[in-house]
Protein backbone atom coordinates (compact mmCIF):
# COMPACT_ATOMS: atom_id res chain seq x y z
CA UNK A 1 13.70 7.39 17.94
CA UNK A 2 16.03 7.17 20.63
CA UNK A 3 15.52 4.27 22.76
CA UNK A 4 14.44 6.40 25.86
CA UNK A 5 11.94 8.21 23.51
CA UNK A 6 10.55 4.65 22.41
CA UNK A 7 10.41 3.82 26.30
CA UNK A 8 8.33 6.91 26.63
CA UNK A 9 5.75 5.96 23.58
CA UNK A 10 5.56 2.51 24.53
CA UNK A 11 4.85 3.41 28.55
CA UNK A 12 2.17 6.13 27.46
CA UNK A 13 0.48 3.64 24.71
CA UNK A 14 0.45 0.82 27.24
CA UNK A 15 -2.20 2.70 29.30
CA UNK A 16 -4.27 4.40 26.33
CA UNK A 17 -6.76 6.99 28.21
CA UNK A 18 -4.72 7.37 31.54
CA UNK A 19 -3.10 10.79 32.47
CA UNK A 20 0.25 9.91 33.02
CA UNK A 21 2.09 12.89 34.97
CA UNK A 22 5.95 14.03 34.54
CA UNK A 23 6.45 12.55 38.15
CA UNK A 24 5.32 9.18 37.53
CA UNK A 25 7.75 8.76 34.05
CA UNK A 26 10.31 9.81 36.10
CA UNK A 27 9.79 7.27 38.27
CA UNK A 28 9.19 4.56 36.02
CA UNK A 29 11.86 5.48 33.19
CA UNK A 30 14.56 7.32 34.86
CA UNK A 31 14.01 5.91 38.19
CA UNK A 32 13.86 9.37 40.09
CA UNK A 33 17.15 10.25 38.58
CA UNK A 34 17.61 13.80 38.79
CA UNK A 35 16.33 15.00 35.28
CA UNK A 36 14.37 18.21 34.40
CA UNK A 37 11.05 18.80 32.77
CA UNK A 38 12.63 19.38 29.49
CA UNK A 39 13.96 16.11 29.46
CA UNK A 40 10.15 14.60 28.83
CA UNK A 41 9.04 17.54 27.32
CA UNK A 42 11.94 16.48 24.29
CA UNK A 43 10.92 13.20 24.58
CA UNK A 44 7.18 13.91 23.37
CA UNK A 45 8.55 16.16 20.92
CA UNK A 46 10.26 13.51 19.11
CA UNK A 47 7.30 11.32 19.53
CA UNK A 48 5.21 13.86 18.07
CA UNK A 49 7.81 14.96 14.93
CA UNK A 50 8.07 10.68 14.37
CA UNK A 51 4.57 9.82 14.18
CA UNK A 52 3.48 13.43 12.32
CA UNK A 53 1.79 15.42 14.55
CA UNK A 54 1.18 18.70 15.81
CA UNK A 55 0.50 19.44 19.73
CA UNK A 56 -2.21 21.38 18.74
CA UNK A 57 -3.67 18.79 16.71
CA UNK A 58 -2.77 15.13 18.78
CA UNK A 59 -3.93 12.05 17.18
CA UNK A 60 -1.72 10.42 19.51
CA UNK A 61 0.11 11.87 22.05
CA UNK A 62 -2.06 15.02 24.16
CA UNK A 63 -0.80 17.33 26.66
CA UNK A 64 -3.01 17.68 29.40
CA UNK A 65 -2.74 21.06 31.33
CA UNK A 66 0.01 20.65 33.78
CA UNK A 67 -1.09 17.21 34.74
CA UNK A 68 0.81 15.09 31.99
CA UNK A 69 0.31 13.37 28.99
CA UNK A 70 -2.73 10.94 28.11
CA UNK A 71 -2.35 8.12 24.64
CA UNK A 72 -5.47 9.25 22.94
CA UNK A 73 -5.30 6.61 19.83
CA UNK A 74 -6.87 3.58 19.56
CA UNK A 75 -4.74 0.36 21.00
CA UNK A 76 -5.71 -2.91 20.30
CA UNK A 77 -4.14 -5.97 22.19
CA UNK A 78 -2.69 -8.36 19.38
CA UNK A 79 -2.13 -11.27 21.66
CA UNK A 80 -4.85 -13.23 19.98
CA UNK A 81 -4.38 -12.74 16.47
CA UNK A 82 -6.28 -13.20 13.54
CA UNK A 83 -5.89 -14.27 9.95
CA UNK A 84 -5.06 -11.09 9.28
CA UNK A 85 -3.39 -9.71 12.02
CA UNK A 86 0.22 -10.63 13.54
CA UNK A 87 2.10 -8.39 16.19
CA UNK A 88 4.87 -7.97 14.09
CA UNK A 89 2.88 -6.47 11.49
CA UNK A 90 0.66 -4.26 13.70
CA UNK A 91 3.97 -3.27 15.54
CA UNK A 92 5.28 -1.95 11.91
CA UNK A 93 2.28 -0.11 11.82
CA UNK A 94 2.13 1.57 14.68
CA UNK A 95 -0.88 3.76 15.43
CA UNK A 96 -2.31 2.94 11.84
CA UNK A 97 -5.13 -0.28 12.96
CA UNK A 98 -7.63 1.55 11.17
CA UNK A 99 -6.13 1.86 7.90
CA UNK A 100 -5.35 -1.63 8.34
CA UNK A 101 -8.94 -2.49 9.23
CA UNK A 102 -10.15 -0.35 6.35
CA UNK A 103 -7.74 -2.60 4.22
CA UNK A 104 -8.90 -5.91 5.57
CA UNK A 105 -12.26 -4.63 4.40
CA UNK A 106 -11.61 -4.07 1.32
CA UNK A 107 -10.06 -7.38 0.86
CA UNK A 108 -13.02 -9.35 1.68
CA UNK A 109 -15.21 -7.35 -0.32
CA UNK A 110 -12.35 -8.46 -3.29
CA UNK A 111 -13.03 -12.09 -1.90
CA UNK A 112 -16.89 -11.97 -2.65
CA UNK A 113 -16.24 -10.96 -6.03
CA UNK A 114 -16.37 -7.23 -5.93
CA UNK A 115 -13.36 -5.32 -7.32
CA UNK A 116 -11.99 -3.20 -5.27
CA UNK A 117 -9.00 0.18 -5.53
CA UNK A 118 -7.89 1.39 -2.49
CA UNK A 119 -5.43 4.38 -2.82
CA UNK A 120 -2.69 5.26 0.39
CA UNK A 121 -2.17 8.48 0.43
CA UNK A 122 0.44 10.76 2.28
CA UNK A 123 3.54 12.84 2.64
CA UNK A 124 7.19 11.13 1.77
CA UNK A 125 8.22 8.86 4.55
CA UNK A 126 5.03 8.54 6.46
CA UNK A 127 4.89 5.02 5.69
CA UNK A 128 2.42 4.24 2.78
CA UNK A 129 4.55 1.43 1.57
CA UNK A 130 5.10 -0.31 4.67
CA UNK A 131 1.52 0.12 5.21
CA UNK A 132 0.74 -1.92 2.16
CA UNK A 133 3.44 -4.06 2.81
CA UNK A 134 2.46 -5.04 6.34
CA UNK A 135 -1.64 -5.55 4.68
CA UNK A 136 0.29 -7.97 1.89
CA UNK A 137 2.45 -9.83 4.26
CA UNK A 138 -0.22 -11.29 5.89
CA UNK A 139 -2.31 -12.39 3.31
CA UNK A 140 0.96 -13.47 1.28
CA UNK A 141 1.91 -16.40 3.67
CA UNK A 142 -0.95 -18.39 2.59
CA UNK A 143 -1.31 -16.84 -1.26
CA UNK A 144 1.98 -15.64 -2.46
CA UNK A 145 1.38 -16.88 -6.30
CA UNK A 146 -1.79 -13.98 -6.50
CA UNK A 147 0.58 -10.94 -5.54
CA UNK A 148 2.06 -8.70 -8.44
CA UNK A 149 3.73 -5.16 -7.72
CA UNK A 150 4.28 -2.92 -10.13
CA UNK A 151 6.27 0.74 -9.97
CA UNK A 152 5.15 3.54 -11.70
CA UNK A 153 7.84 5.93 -12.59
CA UNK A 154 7.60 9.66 -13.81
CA UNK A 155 7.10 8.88 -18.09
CA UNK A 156 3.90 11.03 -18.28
CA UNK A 157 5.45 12.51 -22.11
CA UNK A 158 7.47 9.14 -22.41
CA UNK A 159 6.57 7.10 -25.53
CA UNK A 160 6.85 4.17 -23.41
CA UNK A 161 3.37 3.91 -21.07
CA UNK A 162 1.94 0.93 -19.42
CA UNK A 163 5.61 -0.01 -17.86
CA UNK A 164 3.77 -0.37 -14.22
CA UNK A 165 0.89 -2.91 -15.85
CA UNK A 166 3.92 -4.94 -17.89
CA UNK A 167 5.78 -4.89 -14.40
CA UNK A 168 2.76 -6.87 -13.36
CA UNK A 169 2.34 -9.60 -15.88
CA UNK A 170 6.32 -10.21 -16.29
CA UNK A 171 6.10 -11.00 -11.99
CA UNK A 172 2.90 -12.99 -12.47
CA UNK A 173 4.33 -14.81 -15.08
CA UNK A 174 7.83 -15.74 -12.91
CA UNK A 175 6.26 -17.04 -10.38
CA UNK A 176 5.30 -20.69 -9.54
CA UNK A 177 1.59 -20.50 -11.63
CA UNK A 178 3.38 -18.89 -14.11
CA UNK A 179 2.74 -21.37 -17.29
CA UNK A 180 -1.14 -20.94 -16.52
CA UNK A 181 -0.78 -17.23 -16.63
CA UNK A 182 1.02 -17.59 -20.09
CA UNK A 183 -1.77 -19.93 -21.47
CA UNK A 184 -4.27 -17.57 -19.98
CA UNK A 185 -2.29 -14.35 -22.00
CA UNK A 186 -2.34 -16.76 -25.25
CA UNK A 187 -6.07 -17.16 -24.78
CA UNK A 188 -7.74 -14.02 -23.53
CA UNK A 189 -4.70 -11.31 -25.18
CA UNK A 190 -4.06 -13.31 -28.74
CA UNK A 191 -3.11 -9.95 -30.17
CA UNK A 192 -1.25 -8.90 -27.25
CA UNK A 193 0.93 -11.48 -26.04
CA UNK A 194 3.58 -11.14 -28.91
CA UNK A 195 4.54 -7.74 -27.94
CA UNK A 196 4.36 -7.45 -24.26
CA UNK A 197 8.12 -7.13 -23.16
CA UNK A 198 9.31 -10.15 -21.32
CA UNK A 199 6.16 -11.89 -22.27
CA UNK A 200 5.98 -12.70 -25.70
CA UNK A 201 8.23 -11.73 -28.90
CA UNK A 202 10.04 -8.94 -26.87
CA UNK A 203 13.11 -9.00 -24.92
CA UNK A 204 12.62 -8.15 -20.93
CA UNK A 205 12.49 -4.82 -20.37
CA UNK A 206 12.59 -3.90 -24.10
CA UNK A 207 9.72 -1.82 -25.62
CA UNK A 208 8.68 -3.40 -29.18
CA UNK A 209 9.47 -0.65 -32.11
CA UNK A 210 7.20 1.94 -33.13
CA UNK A 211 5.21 1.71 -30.10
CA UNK A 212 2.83 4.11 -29.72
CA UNK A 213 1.54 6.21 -26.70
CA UNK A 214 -1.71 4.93 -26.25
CA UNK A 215 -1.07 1.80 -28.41
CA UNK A 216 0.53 -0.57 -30.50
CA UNK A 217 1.42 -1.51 -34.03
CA UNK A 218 -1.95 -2.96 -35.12
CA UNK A 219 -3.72 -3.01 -31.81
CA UNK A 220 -6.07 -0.07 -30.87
CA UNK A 221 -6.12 1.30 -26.86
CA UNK A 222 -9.48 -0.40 -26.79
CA UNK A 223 -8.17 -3.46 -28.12
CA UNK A 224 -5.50 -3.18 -25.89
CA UNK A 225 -7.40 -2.22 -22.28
CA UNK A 226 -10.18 -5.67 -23.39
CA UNK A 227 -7.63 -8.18 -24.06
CA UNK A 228 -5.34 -7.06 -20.77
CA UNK A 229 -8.92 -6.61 -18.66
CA UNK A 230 -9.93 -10.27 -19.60
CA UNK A 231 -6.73 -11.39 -18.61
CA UNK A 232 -7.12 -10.35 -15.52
CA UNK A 233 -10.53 -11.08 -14.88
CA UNK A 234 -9.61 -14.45 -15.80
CA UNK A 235 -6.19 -14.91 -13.06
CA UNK A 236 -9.25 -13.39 -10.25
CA UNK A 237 -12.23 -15.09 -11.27
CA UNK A 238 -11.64 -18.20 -8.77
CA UNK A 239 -8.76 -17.07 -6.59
CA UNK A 240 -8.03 -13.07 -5.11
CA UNK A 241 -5.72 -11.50 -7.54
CA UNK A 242 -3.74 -8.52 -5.60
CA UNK A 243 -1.92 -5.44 -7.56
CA UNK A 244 0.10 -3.00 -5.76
CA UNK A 245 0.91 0.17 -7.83
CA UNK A 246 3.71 2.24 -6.16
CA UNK A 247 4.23 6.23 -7.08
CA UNK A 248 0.67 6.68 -8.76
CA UNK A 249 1.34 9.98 -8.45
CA UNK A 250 4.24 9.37 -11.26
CA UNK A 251 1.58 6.95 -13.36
CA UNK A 252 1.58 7.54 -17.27
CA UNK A 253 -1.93 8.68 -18.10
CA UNK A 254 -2.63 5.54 -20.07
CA UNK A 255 -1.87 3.40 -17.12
CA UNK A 256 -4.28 5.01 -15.18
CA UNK A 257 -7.27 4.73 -17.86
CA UNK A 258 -6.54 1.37 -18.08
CA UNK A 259 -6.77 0.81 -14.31
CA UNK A 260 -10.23 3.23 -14.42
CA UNK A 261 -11.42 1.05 -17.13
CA UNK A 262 -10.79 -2.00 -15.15
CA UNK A 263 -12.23 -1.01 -11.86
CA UNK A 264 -15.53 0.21 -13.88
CA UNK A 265 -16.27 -3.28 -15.43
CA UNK A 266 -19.10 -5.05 -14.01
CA UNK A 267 -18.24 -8.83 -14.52
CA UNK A 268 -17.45 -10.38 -10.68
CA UNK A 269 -13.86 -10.56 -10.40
CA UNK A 270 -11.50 -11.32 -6.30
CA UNK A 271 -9.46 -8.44 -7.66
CA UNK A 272 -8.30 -5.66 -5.24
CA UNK A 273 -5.50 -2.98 -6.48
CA UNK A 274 -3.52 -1.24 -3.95
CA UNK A 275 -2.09 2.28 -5.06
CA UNK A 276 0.42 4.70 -3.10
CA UNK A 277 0.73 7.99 -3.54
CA UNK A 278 1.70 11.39 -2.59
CA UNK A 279 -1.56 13.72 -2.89
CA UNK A 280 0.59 17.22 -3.52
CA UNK A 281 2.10 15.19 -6.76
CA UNK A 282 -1.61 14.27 -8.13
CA UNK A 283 -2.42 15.68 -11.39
CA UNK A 284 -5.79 16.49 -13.16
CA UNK A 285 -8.82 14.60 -12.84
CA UNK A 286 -6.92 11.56 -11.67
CA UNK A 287 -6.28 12.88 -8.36
């Protein structure tokens, strides 16, 4: 926005349920400079276009007859902040504290023990990432060993499947725990481990040969999804285990069973997966 817009949002969202009329902007952001109606009525325009809404529709921003303009979303003072909550993070959020509390919710269902998949869904550039990465950077200041990301990419007839999950354990395995995670691979994933790429007998980044679509040489999918579930379930059976899957709308199909057939086991397990995606991309029965 331009920085007399942002003046604008930030004056209307500072008094959330007030009518605040044309005159008294004037007077408080152009200082009874001589500037027309259109000037404001531009200003809320590019409010509107910024945040994603239509006049007709406000979630935010509603015109009010001839009197002015009235904030109609929720505000919450961050002053006095929480575990969870910081201003700079709500700040990078604007106008999204639900989503955030629906997050936060989620989360400490993951910390009792009940898996949890929460899928952000929305247009392109409407912020579903820095949604997710506003929720993760304030749990990652006090647990950044339990955070994986992994990027789905658009493979669907690739031969190659399961890149987002690999993404996952090569990160887990980098990081500072990373020896335990290998130990826990050798234990849980014995026929697994040697063929994971960058995690066993594999170069990084390099699929072993002949590998299958929904497989591997030797290894059934079923195989595959209870050695990798166990895995898992064992990294998030003490400690919350978090899994951020970008572009699910891109996901290879086996990806996504796997991650069904995850979230549908019924052994206790802190895990809570994260997904973005854009809806109008969804295919089939995943969407």
């Amino acid at each position: 926005m331009r920085p007399q817009t942002l003046k604008v949002l930030l004056y209307l969202a500072s008094r959330p349920g007030q009518i605040i009329s044309k005159e008294e902007l004037f007077r408080q952001l152009w200082h009874e400079r001589n500037v027309s109606d259109a000037v404001v009525r531009g200003c809320i325009r590019e409010i509107r276009r910024a945040l994603g809404e239509e006049a007709e529709n406000p979630q935010y921003i509603e015109t009010v007859g001839y009197e002015g303009y009235r904030f109609c979303a929720e505000v919450r003072d961050t002053r006095h902040t929480t575990a969870y909550e910081t201003s700079s993070s709500i700040t990078n959020v604007f106008g999204r504290q639900r989503e955030m509390a629906q997050l936060r919710q989620a989360l400490e269902e993951a910390q009792r023990g009940v898996r949890q998949m929460v899928l952000i869904h929305g247009e392109m550039g409407l912020g579903k990432t820095a949604l997710a990465e506003a929720f993760l950077s304030q749990y990652a200041a006090d647990k950044p060993q339990q955070i994986a990301r992994g990027q789905c990419i658009k493979n669907r007839a690739s031969a190659v499947p399961y890149l987002p999950l690999f993404d996952i354990l090569e990160q887990l395995c980098s990081k500072a725990q990373g020896g335990a995670v290998r130990d826990m691979l050798h234990q849980y994933a014995p026929m697994c481990q040697n063929v994971l790429p960058g995690l066993g007998g594999s170069a990084a980044g390099d699929p072993p040969r002949n590998w299958p679509c929904n497989g591997f040489d030797g290894i059934t999918q079923t195989q595959l999804f209870l050695e990798l579930a166990r895995v898992l379930e064992a990294l998030s059976a003490n400690e919350l285990l978090i899994l951020l899957l970008e572009d699910v709308h891109e996901c290879d199909d086996a990806t996504m069973t796997f991650f069904s057939f995850l979230m549908q086991r019924r052994k206790s397990a802190h895990l809570l997966v994260l997904g973005t995606y854009r809806p109008e991309r969804c295919f089939g029965h995943h969407r």
